[in-house]
N, C-alpha and C. Protein backbone atom coordinates (compact mmCIF):
# COMPACT_ATOMS: atom_id res chain seq x y z
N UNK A 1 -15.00 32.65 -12.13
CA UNK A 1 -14.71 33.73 -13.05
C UNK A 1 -13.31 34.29 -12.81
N UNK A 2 -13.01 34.10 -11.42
CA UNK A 2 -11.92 35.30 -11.08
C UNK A 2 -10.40 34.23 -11.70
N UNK A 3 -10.82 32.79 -11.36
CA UNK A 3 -9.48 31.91 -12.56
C UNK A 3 -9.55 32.09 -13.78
N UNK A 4 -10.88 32.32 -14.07
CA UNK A 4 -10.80 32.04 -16.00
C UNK A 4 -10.29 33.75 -16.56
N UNK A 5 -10.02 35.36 -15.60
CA UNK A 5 -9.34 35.76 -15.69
C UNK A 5 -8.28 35.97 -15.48
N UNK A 6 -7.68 35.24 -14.73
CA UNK A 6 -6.34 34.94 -14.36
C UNK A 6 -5.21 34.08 -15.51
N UNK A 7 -6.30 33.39 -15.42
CA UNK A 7 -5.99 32.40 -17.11
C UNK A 7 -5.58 33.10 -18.12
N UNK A 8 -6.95 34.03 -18.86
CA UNK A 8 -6.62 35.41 -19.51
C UNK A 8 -5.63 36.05 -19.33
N UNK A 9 -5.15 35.64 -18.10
CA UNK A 9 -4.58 37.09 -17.96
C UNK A 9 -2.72 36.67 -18.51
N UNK A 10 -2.22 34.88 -17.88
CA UNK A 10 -1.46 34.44 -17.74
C UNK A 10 -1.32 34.37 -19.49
N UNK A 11 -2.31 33.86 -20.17
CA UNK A 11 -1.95 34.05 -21.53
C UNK A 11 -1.47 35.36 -22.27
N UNK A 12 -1.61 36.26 -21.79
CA UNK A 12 -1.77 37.48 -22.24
C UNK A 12 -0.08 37.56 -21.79
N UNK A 13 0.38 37.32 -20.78
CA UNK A 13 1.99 37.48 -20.58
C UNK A 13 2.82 36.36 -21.25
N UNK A 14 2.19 34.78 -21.78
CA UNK A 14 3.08 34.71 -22.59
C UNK A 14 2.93 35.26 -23.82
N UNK A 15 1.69 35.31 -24.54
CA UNK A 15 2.04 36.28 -25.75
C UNK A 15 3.05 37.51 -25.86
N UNK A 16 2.74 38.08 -24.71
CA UNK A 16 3.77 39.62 -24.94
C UNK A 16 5.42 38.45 -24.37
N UNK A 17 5.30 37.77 -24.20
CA UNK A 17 7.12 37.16 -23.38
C UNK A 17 7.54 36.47 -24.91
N UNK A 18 6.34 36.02 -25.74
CA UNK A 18 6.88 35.11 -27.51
C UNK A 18 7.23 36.54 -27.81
N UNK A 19 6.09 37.76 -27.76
CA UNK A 19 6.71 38.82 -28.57
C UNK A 19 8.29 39.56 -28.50
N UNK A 20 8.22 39.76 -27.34
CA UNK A 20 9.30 40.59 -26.64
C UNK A 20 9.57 39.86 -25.46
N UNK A 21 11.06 39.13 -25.85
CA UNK A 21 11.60 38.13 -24.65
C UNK A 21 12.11 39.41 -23.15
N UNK A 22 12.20 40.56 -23.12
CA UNK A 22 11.58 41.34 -21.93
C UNK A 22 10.62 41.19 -20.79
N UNK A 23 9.55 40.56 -21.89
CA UNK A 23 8.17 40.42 -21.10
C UNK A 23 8.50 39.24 -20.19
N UNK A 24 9.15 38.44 -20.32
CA UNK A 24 9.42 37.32 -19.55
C UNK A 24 9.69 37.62 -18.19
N UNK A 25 9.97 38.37 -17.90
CA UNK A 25 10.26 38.71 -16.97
C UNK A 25 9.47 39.26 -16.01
N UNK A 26 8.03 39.28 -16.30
CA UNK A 26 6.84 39.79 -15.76
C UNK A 26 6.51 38.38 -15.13
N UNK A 27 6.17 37.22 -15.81
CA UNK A 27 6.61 35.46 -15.71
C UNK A 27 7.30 35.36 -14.69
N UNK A 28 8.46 35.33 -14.51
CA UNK A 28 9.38 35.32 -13.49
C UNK A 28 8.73 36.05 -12.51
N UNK A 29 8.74 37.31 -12.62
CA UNK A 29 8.16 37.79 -11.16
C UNK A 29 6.48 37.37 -10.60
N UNK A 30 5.67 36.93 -11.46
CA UNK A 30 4.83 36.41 -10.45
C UNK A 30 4.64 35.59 -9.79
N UNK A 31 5.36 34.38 -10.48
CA UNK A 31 5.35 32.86 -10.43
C UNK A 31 6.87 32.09 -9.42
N UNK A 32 8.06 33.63 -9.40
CA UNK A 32 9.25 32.88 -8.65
C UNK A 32 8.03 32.42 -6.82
N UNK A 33 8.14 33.33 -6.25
CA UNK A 33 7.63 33.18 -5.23
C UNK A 33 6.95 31.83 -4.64
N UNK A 34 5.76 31.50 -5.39
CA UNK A 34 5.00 30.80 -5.28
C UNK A 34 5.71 29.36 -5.63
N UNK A 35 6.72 29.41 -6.84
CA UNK A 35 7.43 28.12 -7.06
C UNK A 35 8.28 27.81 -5.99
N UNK A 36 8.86 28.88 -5.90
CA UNK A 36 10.40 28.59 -4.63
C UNK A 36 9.52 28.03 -3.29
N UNK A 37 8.45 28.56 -2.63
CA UNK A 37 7.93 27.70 -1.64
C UNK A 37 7.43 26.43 -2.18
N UNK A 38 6.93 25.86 -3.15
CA UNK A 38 6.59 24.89 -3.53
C UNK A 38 8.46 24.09 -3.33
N UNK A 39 9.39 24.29 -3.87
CA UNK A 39 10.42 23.63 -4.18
C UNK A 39 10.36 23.51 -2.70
N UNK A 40 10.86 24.50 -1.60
CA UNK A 40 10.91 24.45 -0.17
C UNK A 40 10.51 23.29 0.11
N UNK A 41 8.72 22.93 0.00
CA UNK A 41 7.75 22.40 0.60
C UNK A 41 8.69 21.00 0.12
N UNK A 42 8.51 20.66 -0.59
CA UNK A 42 9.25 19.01 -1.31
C UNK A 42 10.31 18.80 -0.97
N UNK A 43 11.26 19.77 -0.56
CA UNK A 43 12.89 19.39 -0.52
C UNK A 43 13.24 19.61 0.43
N UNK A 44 14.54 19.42 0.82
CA UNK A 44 15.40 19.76 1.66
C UNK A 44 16.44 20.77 1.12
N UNK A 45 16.17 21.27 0.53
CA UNK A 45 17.60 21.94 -0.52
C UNK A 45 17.89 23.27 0.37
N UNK A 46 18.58 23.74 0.40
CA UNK A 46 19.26 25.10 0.79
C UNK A 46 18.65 26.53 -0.11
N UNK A 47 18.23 27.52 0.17
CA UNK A 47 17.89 28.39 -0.48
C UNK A 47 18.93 29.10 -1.80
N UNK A 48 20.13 28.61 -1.54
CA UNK A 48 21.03 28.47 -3.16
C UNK A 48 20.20 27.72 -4.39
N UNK A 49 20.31 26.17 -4.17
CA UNK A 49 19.91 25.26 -4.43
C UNK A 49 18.73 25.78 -4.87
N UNK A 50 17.61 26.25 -4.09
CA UNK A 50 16.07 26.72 -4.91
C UNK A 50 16.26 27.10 -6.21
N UNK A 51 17.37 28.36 -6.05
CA UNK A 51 17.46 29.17 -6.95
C UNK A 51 17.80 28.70 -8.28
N UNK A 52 18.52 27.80 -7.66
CA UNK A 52 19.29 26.77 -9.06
C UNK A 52 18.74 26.37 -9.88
N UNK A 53 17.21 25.59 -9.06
CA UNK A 53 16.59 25.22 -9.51
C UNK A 53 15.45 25.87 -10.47
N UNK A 54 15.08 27.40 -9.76
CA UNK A 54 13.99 28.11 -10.76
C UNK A 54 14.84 28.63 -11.71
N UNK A 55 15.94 28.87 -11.60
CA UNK A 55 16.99 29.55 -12.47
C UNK A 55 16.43 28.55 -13.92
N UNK A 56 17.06 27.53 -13.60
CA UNK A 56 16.83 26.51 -15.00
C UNK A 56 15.88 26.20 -15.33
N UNK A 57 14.60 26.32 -14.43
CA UNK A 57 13.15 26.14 -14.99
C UNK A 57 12.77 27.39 -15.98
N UNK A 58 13.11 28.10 -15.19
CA UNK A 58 12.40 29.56 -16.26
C UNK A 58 13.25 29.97 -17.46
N UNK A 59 14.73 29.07 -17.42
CA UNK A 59 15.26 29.46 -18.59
C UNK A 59 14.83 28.11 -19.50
N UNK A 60 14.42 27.00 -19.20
CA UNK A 60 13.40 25.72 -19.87
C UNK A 60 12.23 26.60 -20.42
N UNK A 61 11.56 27.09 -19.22
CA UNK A 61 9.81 27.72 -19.60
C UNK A 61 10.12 28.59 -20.44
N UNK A 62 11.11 29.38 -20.69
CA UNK A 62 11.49 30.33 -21.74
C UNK A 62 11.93 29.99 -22.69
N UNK A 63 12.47 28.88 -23.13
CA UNK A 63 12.94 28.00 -24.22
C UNK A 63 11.98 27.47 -25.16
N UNK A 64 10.70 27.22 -24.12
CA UNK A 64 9.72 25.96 -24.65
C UNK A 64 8.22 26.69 -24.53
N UNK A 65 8.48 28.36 -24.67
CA UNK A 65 7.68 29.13 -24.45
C UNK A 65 6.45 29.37 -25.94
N UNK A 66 7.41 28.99 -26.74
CA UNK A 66 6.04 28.86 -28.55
C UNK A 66 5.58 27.90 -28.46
N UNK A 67 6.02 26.33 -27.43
CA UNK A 67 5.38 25.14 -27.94
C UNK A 67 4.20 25.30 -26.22
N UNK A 68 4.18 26.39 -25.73
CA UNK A 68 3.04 26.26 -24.56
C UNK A 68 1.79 26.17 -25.09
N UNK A 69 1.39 24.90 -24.44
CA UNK A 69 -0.42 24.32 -25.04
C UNK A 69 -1.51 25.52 -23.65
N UNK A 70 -1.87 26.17 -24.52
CA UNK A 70 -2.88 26.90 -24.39
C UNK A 70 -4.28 26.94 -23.49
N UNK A 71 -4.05 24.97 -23.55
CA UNK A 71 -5.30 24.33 -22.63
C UNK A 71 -4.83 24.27 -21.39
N UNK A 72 -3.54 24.09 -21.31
CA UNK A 72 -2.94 24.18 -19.83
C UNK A 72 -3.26 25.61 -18.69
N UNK A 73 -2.84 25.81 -17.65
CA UNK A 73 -2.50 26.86 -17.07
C UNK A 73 -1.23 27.11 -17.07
N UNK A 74 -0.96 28.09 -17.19
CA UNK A 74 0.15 28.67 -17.24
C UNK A 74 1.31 28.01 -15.62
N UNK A 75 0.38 28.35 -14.39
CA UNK A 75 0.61 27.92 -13.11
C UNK A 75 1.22 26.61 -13.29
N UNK A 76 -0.13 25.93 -13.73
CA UNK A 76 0.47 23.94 -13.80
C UNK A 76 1.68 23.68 -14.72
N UNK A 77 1.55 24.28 -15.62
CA UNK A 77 3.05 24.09 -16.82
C UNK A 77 4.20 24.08 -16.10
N UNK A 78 3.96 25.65 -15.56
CA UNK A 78 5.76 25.57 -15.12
C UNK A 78 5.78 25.01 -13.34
N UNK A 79 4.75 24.88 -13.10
CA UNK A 79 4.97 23.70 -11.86
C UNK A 79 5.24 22.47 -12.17
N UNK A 80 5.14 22.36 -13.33
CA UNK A 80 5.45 21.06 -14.46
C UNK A 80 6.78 21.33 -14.31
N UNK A 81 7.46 22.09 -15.21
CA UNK A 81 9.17 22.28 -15.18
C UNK A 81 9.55 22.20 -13.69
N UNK A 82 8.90 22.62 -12.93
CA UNK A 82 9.93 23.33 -11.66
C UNK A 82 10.02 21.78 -10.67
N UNK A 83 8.85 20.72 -10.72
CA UNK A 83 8.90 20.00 -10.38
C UNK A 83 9.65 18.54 -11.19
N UNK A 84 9.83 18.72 -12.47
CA UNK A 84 11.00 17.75 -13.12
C UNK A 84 12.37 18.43 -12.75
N UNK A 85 12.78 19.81 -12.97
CA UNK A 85 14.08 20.63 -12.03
C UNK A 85 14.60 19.69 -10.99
N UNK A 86 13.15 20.10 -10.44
CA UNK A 86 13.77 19.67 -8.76
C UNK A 86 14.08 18.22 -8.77
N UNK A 87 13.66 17.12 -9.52
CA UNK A 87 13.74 16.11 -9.51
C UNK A 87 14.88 15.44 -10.01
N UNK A 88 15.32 16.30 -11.39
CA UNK A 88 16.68 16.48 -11.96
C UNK A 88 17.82 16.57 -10.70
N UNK A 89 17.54 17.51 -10.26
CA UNK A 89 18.58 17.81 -8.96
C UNK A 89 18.55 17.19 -8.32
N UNK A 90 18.02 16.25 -8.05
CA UNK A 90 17.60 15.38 -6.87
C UNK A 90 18.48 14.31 -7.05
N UNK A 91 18.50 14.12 -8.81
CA UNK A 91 18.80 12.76 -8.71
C UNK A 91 20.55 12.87 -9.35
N UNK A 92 20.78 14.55 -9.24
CA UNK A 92 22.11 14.93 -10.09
C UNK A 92 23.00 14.43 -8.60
N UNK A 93 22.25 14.99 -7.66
CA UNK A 93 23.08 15.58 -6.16
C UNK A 93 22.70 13.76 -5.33
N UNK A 94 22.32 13.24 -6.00
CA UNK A 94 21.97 11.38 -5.27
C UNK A 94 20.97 11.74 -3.97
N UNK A 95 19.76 13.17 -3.71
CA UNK A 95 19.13 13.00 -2.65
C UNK A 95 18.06 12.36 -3.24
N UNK A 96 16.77 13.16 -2.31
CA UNK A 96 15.34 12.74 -2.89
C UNK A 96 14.59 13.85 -2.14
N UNK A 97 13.22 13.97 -2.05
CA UNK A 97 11.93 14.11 -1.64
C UNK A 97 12.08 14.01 -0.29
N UNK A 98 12.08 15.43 0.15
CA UNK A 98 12.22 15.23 1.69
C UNK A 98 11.30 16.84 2.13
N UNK A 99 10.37 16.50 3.20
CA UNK A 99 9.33 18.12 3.30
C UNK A 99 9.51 18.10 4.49
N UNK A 100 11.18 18.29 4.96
CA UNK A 100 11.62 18.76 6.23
C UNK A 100 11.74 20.56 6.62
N UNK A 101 11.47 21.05 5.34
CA UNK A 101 11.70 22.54 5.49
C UNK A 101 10.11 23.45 5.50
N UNK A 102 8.82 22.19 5.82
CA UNK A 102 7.88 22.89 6.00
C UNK A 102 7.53 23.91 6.85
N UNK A 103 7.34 24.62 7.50
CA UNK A 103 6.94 25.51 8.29
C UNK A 103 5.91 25.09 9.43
N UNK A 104 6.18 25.36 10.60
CA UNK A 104 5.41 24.36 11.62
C UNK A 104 3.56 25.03 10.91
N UNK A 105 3.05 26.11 10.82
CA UNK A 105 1.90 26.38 10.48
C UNK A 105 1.18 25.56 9.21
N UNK A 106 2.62 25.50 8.61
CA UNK A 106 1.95 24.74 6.96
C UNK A 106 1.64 23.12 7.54
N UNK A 107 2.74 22.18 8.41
CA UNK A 107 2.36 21.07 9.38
C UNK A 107 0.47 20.89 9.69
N UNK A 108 0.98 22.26 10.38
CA UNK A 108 -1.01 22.44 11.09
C UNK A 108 -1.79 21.97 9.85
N UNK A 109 -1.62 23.04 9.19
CA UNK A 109 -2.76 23.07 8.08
C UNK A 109 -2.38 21.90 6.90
N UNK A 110 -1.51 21.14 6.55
CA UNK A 110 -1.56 19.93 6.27
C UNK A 110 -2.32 18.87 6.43
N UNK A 111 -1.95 18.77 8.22
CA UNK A 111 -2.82 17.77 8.95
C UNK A 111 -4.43 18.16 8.66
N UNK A 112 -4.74 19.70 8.98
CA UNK A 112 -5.82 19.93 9.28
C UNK A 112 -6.69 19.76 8.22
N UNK A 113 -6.52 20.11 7.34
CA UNK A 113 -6.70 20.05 5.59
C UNK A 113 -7.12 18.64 5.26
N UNK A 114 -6.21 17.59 5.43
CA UNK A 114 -5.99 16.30 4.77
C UNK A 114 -6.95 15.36 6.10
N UNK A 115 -6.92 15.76 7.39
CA UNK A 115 -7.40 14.90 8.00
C UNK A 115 -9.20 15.70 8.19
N UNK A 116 -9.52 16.77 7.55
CA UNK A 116 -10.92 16.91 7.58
C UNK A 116 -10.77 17.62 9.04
N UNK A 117 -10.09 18.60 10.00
CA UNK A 117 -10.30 18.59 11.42
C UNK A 117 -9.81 20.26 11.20
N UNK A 118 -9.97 20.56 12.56
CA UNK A 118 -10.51 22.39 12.73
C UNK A 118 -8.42 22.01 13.23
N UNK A 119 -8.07 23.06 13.01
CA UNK A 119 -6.94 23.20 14.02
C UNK A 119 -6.41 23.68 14.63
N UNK A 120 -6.09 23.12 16.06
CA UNK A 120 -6.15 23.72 17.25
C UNK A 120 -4.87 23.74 17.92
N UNK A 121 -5.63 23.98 19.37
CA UNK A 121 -3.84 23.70 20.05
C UNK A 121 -3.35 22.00 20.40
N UNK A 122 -4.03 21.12 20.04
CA UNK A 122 -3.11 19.54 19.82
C UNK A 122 -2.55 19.51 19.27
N UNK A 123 -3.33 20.08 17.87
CA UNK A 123 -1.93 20.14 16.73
C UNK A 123 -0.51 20.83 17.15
N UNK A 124 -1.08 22.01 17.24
CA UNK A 124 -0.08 23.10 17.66
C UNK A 124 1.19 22.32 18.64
N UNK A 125 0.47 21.68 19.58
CA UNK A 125 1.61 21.19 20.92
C UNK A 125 2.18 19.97 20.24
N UNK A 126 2.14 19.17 19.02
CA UNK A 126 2.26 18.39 18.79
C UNK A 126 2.83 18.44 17.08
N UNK A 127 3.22 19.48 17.05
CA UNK A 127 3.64 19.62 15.60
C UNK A 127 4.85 18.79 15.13
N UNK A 128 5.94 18.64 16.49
CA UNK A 128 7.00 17.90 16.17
C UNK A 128 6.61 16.77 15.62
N UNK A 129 5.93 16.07 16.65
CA UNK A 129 5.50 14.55 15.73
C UNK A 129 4.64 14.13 14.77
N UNK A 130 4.03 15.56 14.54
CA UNK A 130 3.00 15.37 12.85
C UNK A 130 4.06 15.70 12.08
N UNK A 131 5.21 16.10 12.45
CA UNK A 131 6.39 16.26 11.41
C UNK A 131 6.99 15.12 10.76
N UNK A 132 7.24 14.61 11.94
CA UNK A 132 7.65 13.07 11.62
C UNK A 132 6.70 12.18 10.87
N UNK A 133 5.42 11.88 11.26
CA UNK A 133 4.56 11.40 11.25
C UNK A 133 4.74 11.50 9.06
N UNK A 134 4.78 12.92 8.85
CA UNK A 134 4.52 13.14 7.28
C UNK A 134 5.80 12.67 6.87
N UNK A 135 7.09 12.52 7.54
CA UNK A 135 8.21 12.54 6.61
C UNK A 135 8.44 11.14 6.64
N UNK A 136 7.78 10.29 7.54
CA UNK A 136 7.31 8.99 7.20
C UNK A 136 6.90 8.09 5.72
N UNK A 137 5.83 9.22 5.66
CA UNK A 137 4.94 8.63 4.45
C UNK A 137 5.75 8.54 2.97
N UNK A 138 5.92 7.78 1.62
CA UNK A 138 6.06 7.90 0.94
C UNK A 138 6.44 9.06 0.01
N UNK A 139 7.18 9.40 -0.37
CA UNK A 139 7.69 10.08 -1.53
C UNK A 139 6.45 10.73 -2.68
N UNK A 140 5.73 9.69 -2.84
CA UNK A 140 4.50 9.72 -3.76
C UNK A 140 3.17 10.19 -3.07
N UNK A 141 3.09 10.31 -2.05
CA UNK A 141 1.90 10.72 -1.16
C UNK A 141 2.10 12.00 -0.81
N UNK A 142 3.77 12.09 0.20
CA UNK A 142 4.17 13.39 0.18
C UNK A 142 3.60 14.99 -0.94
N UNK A 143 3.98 14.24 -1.85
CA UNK A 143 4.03 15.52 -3.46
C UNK A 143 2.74 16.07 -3.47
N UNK A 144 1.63 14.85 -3.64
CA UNK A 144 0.66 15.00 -4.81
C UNK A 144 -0.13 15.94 -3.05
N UNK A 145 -0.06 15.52 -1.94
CA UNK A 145 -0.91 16.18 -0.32
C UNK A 145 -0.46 17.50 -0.24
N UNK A 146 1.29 17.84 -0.75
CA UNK A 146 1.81 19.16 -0.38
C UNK A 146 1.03 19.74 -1.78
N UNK A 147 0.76 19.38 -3.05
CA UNK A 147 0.23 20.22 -4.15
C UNK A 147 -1.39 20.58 -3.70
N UNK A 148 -1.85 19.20 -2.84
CA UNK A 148 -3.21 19.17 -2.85
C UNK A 148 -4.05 20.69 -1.67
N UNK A 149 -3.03 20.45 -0.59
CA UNK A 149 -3.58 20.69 0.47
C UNK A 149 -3.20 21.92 1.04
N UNK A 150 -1.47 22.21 -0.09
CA UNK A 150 -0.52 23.46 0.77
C UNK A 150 -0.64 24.17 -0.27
N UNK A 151 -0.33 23.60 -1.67
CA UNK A 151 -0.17 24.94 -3.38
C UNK A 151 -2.11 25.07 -3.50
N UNK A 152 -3.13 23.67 -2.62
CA UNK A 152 -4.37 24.19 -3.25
C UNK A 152 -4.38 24.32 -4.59
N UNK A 153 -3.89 23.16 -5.11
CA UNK A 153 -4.13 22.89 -6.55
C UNK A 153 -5.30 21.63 -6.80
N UNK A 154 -5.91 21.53 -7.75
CA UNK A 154 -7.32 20.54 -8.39
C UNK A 154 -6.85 19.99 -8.88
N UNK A 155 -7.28 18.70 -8.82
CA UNK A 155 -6.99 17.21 -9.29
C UNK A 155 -6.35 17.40 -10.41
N UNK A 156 -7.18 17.98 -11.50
CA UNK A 156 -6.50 17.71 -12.92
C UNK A 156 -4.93 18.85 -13.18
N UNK A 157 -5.10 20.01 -12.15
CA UNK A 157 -3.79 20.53 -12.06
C UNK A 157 -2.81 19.34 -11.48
N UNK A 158 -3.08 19.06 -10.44
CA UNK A 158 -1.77 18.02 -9.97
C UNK A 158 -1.64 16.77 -11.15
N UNK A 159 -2.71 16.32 -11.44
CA UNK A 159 -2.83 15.48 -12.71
C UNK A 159 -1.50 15.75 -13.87
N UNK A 160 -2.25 17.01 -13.97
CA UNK A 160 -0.81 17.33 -15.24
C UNK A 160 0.05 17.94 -14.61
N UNK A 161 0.13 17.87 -13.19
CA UNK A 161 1.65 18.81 -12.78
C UNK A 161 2.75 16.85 -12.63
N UNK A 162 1.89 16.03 -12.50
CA UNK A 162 2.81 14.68 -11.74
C UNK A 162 2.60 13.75 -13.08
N UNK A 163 2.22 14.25 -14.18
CA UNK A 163 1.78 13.11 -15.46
C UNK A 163 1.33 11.82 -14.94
N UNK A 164 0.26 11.58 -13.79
CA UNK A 164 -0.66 10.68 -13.73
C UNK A 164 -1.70 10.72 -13.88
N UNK A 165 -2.76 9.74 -14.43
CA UNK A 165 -4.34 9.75 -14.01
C UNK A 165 -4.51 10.39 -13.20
N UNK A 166 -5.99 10.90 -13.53
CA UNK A 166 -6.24 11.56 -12.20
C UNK A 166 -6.92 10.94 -11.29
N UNK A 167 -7.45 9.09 -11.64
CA UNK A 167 -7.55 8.44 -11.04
C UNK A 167 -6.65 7.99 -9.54
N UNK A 168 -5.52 7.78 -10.49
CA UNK A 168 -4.01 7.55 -9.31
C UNK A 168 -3.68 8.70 -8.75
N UNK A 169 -4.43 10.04 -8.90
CA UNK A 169 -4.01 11.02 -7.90
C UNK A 169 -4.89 10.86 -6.87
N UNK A 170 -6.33 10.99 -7.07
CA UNK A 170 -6.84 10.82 -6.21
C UNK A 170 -6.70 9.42 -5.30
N UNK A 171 -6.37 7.99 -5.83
CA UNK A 171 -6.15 7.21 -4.92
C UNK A 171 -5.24 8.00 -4.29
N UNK A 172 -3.97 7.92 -4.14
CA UNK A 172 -2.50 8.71 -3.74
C UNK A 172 -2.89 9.69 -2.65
N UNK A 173 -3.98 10.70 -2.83
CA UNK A 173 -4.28 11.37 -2.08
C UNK A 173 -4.80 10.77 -0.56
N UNK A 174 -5.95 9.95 -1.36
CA UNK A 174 -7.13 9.42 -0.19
C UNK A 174 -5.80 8.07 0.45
N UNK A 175 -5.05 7.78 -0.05
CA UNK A 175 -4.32 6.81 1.00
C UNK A 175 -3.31 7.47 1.96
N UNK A 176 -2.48 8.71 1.23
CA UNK A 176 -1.69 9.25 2.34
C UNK A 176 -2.88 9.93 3.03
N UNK A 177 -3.98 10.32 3.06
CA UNK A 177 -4.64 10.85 4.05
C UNK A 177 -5.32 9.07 4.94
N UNK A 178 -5.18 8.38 4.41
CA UNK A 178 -5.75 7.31 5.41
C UNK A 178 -4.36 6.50 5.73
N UNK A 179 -3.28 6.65 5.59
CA UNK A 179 -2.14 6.99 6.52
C UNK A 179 -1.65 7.68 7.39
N UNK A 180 -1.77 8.65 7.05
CA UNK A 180 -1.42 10.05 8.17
C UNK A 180 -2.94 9.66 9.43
N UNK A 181 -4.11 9.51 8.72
CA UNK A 181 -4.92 9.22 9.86
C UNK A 181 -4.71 8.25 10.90
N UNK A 182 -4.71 7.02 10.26
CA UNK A 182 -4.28 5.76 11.46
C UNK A 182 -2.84 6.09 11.51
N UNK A 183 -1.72 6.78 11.45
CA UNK A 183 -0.48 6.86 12.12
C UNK A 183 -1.00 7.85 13.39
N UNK A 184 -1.70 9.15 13.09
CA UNK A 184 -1.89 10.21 14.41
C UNK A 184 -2.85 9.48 15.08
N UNK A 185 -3.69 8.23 15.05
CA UNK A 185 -4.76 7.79 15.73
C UNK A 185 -3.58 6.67 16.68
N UNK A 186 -2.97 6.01 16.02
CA UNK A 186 -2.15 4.83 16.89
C UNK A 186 -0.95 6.05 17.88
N UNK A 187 -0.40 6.75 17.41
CA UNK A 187 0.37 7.93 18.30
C UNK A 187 0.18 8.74 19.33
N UNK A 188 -1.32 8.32 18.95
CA UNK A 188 -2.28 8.88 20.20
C UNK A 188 -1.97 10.50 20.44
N UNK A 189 -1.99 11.14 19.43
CA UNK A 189 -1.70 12.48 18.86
C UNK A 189 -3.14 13.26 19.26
């Protein structure tokens, strides 16, 4: 109940943001936060760079704000923009997909999350090399585990946040988690 008012509720701010481009700005403030750690989580970018990046998303999400489909969430849409942004930039500036700026706690709860396990102090003493261990894995495993496990987004959100099946998300998922497993099992982590 408490999403399907939230939902309500997210519709209700773009109507007043089509009415009165003011309201947009209610948009912006709930949603910068939560995007800019998402951009964090995926990139390597500099906290300029974030900005750059929501800067041009929310002036996109504000552009393309009459053609917003209704069935969506509001959340997944512009995690939609913010994640083609970042990708734009990625490929303006020749980097890529790098989740070196995670936070050793978000590490923990990554592992802990994706590998099914309580987390403790192994993890804890050992965060450096579950660091490595993730920046290892694929580009494509990376995304869809940091949406799955760190934003706590549902299949069909990451679905329409990465425009794949939600078949190929969930494979994607269940293999970087049966990667990350046999890498911390052979590391003897």
């Amino acid at each position: 109940m408490h999403k399907e008012e939230s939902n309500i509720h997210d519709l209700e701010l773009v109507k007043r943001a089509i009415a009165d481009p003011n309201e947009f700005e209610k948009v912006v403030e709930k949603y910068w936060g939560p995007l800019a750690r998402f951009v964090r989580r995926i990139s390597s970018s500099s906290n300029a760079d974030i900005e750059d990046v929501l800067q041009d998303s929310f002036v996109k999400a504000y552009l393309n704000l009459n053609s917003f489909d209704e069935s969506y969430k509001l959340s997944t849409w512009l995690y939609q923009i913010v994640r083609n942004s970042t990708i734009d930039a990625f490929r303006k500036n020749k980097s890529h997909f790098a989740i070196s700026q995670i936070e050793d706690k978000e590490i923990e709860e990554l592992f802990a999350s994706s590998l099914d396990m309580e987390k403790d102090s192994d993890l804890k003493r050992d965060v450096t090399k579950l660091r490595v261990l993730i920046a290892q894995l694929s580009t494509k495993y990376q995304e869809v585990m940091v949406l799955k496990f760190l934003e706590h987004k549902s299949y069909d959100e990451i679905m329409d946040i990465v425009k794949k099946p939600k078949g190929t998300v969930a494979a994607l998922i269940n293999r970087g988690r049966k990667i990350l497993k046999n890498r911390f099992e052979e590391e003897n982590i």
